[in-house]
PDB file of N, CA and C in Angstrom:
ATOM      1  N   UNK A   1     175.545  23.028  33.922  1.00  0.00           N
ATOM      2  CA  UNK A   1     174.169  22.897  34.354  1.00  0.00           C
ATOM      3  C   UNK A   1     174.077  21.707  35.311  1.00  0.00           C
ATOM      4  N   UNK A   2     173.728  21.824  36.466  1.00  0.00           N
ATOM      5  CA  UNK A   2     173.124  21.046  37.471  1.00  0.00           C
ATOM      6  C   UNK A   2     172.355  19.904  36.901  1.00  0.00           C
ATOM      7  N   UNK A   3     171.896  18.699  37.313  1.00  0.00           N
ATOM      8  CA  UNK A   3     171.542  17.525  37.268  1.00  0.00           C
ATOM      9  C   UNK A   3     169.852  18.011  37.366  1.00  0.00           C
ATOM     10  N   UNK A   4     170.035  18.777  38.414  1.00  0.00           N
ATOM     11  CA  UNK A   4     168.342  19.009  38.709  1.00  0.00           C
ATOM     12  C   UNK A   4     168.288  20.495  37.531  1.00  0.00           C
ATOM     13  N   UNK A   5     169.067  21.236  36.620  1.00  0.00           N
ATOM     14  CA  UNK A   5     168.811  21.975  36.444  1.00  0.00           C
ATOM     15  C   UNK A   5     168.322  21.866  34.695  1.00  0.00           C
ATOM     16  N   UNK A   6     168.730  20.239  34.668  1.00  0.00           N
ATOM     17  CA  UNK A   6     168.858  19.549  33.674  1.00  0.00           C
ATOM     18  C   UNK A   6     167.132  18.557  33.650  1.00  0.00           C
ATOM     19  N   UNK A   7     166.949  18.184  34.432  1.00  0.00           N
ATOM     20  CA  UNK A   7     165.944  18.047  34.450  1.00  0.00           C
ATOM     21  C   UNK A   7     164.421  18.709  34.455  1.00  0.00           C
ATOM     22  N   UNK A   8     164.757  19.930  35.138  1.00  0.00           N
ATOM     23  CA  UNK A   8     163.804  20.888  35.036  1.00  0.00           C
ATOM     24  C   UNK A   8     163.643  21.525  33.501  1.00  0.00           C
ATOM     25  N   UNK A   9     164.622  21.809  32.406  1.00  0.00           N
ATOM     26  CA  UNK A   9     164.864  22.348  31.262  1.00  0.00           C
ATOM     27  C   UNK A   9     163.783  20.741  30.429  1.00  0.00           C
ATOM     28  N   UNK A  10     164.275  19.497  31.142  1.00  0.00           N
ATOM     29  CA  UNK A  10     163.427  18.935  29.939  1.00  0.00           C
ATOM     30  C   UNK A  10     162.353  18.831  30.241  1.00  0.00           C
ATOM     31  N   UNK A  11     161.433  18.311  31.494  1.00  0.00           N
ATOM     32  CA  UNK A  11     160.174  19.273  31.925  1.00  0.00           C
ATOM     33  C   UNK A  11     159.551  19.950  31.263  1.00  0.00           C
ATOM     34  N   UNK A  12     160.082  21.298  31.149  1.00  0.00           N
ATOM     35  CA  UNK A  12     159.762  22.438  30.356  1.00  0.00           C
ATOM     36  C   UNK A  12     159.853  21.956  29.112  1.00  0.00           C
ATOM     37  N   UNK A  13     160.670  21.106  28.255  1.00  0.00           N
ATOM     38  CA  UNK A  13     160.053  20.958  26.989  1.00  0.00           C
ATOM     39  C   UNK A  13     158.948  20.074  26.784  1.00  0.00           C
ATOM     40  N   UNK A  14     159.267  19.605  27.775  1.00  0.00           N
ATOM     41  CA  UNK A  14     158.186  18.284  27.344  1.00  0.00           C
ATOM     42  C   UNK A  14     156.707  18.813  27.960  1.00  0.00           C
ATOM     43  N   UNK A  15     156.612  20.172  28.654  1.00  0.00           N
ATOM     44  CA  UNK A  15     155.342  20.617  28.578  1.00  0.00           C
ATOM     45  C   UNK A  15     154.754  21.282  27.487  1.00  0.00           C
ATOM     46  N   UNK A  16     155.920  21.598  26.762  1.00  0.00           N
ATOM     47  CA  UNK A  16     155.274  21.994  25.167  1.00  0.00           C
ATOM     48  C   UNK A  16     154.917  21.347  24.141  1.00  0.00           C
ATOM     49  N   UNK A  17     155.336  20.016  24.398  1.00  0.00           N
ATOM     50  CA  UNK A  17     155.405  19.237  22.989  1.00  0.00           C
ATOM     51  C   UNK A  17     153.759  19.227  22.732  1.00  0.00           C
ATOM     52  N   UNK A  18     152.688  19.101  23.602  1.00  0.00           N
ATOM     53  CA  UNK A  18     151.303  19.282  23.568  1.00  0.00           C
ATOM     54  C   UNK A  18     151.105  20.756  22.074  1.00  0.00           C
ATOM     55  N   UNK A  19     151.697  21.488  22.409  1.00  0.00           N
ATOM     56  CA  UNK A  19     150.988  22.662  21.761  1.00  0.00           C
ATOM     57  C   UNK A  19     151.806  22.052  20.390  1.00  0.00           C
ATOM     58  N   UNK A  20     152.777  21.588  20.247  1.00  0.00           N
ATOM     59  CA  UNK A  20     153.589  21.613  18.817  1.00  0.00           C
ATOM     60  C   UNK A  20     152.580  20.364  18.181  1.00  0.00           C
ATOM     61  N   UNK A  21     152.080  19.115  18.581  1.00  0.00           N
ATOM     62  CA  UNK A  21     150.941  18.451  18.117  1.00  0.00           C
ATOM     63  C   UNK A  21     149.704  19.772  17.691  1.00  0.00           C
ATOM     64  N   UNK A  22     149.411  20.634  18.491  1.00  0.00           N
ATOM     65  CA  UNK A  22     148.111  21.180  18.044  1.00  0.00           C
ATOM     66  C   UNK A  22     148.537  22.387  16.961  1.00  0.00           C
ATOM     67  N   UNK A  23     149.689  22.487  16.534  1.00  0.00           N
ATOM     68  CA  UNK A  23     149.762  23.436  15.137  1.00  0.00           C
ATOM     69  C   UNK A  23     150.018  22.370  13.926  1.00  0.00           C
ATOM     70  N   UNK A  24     149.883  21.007  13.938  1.00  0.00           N
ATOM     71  CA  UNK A  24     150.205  20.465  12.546  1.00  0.00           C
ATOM     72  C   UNK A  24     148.915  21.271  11.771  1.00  0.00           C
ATOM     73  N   UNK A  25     149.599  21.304  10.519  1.00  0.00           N
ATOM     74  CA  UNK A  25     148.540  22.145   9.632  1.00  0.00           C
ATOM     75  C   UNK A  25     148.003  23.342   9.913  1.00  0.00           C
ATOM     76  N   UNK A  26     148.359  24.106  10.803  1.00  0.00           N
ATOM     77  CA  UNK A  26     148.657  25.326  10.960  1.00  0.00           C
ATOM     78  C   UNK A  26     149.268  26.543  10.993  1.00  0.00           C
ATOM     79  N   UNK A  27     149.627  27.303  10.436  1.00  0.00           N
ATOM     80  CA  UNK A  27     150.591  28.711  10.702  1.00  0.00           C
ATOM     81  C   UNK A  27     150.338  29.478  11.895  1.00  0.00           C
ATOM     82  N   UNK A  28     149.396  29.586  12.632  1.00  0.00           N
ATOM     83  CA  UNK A  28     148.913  29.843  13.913  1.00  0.00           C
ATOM     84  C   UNK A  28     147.582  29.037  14.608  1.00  0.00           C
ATOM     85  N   UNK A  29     147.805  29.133  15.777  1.00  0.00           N
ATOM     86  CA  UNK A  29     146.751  28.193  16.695  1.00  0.00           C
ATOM     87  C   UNK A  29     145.330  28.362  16.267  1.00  0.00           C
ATOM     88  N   UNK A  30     144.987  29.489  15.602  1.00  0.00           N
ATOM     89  CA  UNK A  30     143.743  30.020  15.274  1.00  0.00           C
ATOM     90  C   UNK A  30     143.799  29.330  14.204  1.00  0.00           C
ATOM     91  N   UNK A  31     144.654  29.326  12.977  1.00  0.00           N
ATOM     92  CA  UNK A  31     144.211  28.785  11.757  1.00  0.00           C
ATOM     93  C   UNK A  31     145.373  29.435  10.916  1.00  0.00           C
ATOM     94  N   UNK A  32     145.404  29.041   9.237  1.00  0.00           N
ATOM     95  CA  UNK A  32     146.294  29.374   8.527  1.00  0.00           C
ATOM     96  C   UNK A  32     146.684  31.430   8.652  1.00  0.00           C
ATOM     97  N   UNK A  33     145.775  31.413   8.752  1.00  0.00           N
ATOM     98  CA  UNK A  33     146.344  33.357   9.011  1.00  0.00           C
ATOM     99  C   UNK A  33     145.687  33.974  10.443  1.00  0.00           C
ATOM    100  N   UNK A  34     145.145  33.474  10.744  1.00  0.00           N
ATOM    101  CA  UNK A  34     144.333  33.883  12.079  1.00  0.00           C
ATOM    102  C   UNK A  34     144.813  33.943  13.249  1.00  0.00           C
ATOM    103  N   UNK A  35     144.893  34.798  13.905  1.00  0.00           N
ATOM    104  CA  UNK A  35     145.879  34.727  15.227  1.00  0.00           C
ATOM    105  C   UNK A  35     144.550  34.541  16.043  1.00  0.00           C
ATOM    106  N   UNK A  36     144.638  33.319  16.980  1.00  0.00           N
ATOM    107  CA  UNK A  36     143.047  33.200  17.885  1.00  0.00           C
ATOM    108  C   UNK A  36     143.178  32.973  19.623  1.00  0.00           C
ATOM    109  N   UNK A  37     142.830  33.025  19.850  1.00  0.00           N
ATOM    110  CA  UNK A  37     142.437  33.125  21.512  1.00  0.00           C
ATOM    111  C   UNK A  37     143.879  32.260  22.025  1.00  0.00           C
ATOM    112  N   UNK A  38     144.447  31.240  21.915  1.00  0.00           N
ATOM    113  CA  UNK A  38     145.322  30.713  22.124  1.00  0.00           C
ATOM    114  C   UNK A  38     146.862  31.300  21.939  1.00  0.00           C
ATOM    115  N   UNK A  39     146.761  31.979  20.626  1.00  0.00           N
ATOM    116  CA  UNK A  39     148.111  32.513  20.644  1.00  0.00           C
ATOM    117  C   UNK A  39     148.286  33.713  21.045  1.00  0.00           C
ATOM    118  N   UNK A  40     146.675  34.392  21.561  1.00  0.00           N
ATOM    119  CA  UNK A  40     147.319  35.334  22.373  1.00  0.00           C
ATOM    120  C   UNK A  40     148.020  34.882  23.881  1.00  0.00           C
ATOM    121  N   UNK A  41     146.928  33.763  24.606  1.00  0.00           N
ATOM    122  CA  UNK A  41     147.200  33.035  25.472  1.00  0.00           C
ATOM    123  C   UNK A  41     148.743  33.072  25.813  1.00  0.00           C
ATOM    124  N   UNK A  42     149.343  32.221  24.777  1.00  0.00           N
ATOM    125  CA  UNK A  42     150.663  31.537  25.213  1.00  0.00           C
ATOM    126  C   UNK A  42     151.556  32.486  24.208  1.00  0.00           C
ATOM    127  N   UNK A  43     151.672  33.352  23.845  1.00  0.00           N
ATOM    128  CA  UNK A  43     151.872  34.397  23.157  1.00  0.00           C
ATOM    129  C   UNK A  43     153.825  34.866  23.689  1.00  0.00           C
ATOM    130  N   UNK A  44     153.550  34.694  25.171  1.00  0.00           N
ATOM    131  CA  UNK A  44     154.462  35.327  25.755  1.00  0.00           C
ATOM    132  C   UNK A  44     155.634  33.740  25.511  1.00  0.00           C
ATOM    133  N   UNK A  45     155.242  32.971  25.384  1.00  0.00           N
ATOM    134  CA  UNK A  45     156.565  31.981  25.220  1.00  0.00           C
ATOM    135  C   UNK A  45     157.353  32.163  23.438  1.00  0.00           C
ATOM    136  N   UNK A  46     156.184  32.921  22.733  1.00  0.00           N
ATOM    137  CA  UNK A  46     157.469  33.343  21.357  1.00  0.00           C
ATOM    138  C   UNK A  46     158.502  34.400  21.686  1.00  0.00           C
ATOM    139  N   UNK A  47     157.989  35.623  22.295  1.00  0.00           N
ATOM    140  CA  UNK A  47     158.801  36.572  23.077  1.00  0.00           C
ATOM    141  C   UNK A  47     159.774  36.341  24.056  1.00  0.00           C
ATOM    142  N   UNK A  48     159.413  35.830  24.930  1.00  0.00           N
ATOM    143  CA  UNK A  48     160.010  35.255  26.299  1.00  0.00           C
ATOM    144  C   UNK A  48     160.811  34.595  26.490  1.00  0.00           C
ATOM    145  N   UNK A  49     160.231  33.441  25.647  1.00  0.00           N
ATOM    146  CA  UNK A  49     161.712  31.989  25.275  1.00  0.00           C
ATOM    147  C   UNK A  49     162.812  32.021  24.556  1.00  0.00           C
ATOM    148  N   UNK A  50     162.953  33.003  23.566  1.00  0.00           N
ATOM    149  CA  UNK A  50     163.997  33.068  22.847  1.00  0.00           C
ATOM    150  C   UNK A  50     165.105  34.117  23.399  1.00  0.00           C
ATOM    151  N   UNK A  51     164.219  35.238  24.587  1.00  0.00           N
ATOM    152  CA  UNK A  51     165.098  35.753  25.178  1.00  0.00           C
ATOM    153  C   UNK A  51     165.833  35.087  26.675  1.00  0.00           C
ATOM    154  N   UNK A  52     165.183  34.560  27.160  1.00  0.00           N
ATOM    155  CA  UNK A  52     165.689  33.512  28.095  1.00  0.00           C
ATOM    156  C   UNK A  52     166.443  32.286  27.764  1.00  0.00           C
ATOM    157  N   UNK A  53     166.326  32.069  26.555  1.00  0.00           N
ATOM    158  CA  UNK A  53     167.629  31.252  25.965  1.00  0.00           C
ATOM    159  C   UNK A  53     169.054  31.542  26.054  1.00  0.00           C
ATOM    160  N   UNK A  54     168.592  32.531  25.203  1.00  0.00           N
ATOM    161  CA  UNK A  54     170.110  33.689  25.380  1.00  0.00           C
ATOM    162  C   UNK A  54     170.875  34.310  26.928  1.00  0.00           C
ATOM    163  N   UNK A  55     169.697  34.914  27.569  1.00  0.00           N
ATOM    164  CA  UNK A  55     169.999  35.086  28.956  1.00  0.00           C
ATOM    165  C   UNK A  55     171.360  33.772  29.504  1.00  0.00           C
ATOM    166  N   UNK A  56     169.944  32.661  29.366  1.00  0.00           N
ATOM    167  CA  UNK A  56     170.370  31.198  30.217  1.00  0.00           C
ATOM    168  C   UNK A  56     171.519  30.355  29.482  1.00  0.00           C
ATOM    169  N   UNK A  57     171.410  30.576  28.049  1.00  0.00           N
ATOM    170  CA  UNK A  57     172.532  29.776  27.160  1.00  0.00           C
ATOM    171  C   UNK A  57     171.858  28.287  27.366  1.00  0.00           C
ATOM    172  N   UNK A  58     170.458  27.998  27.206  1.00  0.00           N
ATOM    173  CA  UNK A  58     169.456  27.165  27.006  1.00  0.00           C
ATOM    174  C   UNK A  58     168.781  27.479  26.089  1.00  0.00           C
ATOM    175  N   UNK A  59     168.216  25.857  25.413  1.00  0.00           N
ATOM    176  CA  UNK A  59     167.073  25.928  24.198  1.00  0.00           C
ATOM    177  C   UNK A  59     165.693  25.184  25.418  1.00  0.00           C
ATOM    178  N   UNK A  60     164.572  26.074  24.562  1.00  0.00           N
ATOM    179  CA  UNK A  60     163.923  25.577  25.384  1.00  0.00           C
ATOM    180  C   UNK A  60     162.751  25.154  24.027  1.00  0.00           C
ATOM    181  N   UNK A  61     162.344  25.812  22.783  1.00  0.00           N
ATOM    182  CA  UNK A  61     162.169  25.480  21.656  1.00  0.00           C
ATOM    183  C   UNK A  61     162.855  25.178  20.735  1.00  0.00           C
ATOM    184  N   UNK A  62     163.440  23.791  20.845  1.00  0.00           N
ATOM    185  CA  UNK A  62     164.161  23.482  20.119  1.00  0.00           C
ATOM    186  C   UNK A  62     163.826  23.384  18.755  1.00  0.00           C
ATOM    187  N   UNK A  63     164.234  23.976  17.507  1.00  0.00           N
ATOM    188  CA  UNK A  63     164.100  24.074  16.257  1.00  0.00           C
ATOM    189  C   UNK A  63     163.931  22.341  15.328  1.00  0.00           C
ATOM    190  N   UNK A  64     165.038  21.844  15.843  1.00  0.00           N
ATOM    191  CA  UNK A  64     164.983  20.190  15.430  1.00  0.00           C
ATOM    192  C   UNK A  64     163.794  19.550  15.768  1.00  0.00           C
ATOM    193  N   UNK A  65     163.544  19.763  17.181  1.00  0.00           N
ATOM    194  CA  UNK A  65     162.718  18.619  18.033  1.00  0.00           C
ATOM    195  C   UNK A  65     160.942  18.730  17.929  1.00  0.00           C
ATOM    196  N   UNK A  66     161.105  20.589  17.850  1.00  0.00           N
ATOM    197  CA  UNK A  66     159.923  21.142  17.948  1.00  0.00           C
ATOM    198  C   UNK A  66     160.067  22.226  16.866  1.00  0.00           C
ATOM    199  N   UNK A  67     159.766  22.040  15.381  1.00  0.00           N
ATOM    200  CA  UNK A  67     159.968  22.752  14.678  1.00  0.00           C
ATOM    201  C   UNK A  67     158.475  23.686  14.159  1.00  0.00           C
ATOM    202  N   UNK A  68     157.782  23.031  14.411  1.00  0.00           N
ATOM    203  CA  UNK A  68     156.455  23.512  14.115  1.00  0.00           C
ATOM    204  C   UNK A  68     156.426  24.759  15.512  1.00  0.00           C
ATOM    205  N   UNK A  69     156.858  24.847  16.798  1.00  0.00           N
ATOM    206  CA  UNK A  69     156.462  25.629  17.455  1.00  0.00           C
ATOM    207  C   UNK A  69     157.487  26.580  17.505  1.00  0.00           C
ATOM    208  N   UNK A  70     158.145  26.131  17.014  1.00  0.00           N
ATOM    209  CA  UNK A  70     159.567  27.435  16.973  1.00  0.00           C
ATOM    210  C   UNK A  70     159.112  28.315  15.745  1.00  0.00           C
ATOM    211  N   UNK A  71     158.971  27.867  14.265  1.00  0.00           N
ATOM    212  CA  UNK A  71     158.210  28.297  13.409  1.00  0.00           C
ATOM    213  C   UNK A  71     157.089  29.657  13.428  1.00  0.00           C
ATOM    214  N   UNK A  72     156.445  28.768  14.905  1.00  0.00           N
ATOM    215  CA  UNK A  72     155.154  29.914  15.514  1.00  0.00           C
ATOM    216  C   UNK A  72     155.857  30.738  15.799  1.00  0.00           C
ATOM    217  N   UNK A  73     156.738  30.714  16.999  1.00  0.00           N
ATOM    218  CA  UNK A  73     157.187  31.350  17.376  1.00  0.00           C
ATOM    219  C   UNK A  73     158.101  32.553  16.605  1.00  0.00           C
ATOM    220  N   UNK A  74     158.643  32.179  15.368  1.00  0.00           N
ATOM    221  CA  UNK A  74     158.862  33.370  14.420  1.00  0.00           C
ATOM    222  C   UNK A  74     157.814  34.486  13.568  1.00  0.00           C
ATOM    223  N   UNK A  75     156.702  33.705  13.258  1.00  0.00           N
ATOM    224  CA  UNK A  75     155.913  34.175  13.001  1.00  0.00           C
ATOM    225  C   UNK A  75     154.720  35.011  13.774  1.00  0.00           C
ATOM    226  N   UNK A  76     154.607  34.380  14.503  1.00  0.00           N
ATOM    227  CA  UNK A  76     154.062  35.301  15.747  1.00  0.00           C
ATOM    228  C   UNK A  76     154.589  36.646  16.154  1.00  0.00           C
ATOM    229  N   UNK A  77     155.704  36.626  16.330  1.00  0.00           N
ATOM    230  CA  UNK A  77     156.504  37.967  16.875  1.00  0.00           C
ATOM    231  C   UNK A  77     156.873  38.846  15.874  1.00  0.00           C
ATOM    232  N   UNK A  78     156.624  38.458  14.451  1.00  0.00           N
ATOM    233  CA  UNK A  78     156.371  39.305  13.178  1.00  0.00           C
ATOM    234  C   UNK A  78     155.516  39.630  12.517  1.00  0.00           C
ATOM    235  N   UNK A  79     154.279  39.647  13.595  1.00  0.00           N
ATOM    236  CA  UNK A  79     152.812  39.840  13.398  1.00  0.00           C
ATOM    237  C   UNK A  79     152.569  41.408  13.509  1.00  0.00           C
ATOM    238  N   UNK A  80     152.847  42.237  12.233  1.00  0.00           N
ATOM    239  CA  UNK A  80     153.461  43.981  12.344  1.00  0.00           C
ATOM    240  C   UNK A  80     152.469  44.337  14.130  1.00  0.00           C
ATOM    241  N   UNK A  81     151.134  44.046  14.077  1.00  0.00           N
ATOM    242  CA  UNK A  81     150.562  44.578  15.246  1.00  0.00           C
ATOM    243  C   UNK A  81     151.072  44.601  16.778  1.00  0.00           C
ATOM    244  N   UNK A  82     151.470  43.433  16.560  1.00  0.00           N
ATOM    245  CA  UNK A  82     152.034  42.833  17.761  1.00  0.00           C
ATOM    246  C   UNK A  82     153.655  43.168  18.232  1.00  0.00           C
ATOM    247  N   UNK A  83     154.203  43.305  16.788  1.00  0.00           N
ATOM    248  CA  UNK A  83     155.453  43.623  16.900  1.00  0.00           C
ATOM    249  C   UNK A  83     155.758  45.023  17.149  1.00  0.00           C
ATOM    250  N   UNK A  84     154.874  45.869  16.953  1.00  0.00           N
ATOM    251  CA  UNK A  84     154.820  47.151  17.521  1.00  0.00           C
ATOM    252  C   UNK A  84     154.990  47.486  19.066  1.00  0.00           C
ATOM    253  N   UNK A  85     153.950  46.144  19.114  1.00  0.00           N
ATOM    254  CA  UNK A  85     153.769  46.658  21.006  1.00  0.00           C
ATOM    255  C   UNK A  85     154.559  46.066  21.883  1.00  0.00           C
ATOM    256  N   UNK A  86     155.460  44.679  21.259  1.00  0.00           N
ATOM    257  CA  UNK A  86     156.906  44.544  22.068  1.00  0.00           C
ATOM    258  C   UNK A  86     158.002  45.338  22.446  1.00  0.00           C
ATOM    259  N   UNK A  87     158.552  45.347  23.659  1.00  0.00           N
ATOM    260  CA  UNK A  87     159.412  46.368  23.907  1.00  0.00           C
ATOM    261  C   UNK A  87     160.325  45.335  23.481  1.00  0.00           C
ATOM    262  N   UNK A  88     161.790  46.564  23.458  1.00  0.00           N
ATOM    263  CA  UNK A  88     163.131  46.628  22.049  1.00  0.00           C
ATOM    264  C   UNK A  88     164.022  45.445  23.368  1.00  0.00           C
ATOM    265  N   UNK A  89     164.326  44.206  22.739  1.00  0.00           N
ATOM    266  CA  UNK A  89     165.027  43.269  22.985  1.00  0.00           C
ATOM    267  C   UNK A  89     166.713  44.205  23.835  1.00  0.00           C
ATOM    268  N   UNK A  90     166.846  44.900  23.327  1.00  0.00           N
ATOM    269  CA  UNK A  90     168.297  45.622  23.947  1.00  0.00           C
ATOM    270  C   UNK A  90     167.184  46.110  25.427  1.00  0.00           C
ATOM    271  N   UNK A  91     166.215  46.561  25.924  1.00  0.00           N
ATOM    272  CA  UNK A  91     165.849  46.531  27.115  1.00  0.00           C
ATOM    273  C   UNK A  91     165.858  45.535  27.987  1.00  0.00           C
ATOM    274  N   UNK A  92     165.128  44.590  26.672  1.00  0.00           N
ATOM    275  CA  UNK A  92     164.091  43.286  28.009  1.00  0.00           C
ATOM    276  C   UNK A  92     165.362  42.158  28.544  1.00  0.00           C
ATOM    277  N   UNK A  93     166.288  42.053  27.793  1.00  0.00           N
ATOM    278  CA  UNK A  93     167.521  41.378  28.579  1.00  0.00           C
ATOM    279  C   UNK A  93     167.737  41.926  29.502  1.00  0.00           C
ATOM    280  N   UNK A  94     168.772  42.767  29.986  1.00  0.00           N
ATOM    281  CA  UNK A  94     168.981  43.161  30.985  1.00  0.00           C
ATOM    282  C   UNK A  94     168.281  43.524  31.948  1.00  0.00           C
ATOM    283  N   UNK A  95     166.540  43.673  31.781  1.00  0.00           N
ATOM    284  CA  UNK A  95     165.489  43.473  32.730  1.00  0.00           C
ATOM    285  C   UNK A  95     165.398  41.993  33.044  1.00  0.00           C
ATOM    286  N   UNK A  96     165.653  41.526  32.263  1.00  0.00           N
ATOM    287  CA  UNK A  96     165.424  39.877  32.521  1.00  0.00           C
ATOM    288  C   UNK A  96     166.705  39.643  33.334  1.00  0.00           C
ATOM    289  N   UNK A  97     167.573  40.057  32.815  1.00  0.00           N
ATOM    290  CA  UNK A  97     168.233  39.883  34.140  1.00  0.00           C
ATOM    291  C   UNK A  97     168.982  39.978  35.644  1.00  0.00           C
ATOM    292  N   UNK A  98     168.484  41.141  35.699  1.00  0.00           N
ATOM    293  CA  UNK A  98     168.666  41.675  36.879  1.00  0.00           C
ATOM    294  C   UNK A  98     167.164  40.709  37.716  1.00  0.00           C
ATOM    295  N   UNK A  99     165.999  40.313  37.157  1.00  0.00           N
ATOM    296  CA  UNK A  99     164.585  39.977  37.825  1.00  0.00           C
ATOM    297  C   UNK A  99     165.687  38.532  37.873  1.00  0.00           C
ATOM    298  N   UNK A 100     166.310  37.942  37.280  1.00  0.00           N
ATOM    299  CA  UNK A 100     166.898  36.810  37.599  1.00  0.00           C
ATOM    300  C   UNK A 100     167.948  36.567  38.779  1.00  0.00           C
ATOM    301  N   UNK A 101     168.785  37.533  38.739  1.00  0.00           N
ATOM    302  CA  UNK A 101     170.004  38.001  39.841  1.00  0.00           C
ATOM    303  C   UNK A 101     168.777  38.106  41.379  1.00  0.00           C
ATOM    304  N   UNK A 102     168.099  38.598  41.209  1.00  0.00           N
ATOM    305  CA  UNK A 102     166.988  39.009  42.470  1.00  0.00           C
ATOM    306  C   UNK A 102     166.603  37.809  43.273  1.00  0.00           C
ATOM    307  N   UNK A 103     166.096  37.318  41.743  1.00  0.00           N
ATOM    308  CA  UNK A 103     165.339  35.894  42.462  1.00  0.00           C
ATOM    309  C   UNK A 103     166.098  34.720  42.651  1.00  0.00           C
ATOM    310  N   UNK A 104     167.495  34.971  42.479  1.00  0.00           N
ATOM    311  CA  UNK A 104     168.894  33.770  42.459  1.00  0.00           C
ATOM    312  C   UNK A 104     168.819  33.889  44.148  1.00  0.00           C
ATOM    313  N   UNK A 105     169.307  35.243  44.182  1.00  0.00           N
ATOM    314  CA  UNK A 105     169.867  35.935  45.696  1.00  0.00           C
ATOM    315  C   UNK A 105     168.554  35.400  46.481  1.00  0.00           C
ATOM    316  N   UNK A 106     167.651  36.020  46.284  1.00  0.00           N
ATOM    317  CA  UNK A 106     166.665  35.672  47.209  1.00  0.00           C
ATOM    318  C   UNK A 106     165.892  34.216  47.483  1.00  0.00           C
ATOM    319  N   UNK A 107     166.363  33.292  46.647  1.00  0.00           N
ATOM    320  CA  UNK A 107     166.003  31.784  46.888  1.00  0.00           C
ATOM    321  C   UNK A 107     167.152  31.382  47.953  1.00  0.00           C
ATOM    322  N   UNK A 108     168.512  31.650  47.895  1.00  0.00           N
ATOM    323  CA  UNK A 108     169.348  31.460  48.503  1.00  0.00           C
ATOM    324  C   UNK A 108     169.014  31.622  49.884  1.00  0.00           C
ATOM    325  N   UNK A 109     168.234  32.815  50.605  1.00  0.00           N
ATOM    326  CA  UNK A 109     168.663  33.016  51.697  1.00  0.00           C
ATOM    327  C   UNK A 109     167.429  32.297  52.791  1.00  0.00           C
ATOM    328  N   UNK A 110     166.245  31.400  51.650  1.00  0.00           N
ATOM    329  CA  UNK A 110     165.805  30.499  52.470  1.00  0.00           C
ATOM    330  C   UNK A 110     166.442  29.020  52.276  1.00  0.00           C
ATOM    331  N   UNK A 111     166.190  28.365  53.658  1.00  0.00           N
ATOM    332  CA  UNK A 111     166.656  27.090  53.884  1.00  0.00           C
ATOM    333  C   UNK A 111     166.274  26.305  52.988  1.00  0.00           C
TER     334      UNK A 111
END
């Protein structure tokens, strides 16, 4: 990993640490069982992040650092309703990464 690529990864955590303060005493952003306006909001970083980890071979919710939002993040995506309407992880990788290969190639060919 790059110097700048290293810096951008902690960036990105350190724009979350905000939300991991706003679940103390919570099981979701809404409240102990309540899924509320917020976790639909940011919804896509329980889905999203754990597959772009893997993609990237990066943590970006770290379990140690940020355990309360990783937590969400399990629970959230085992919300039966919700978990219905996610498409099957054996798809969304290899969509994820080919949209990554695209946008590698195509940053490249500006100056």
């Amino acid at each position: 990993m790059t110097e700048e690529q290293t810096k951008t990864l902690k960036e990105s955590q350190e724009s979350l640490k905000p939300l991991e303060e706003l679940l103390k005493g919570k099981r979701f952003f809404g409240g102990e069982s309540t899924i509320g306006y917020l976790d639909i909001v940011i919804g896509w970083i329980a889905f999203l992040c754990p597959a772009y980890e893997e993609l990237l071979g990066v943590t970006y919710v770290n379990p140690n650092s940020m355990h309360l939002l990783h937590a969400w993040c399990q629970e959230y995506t085992n919300v039966p309703l919700l978990k219905e309407g996610l498409p099957p992880r054996e798809k969304l990788l290899p969509y994820l990464k080919v949209i990554r290969e695209k946008l590698m190639s195509s940053s490249s060919t500006f100056p």
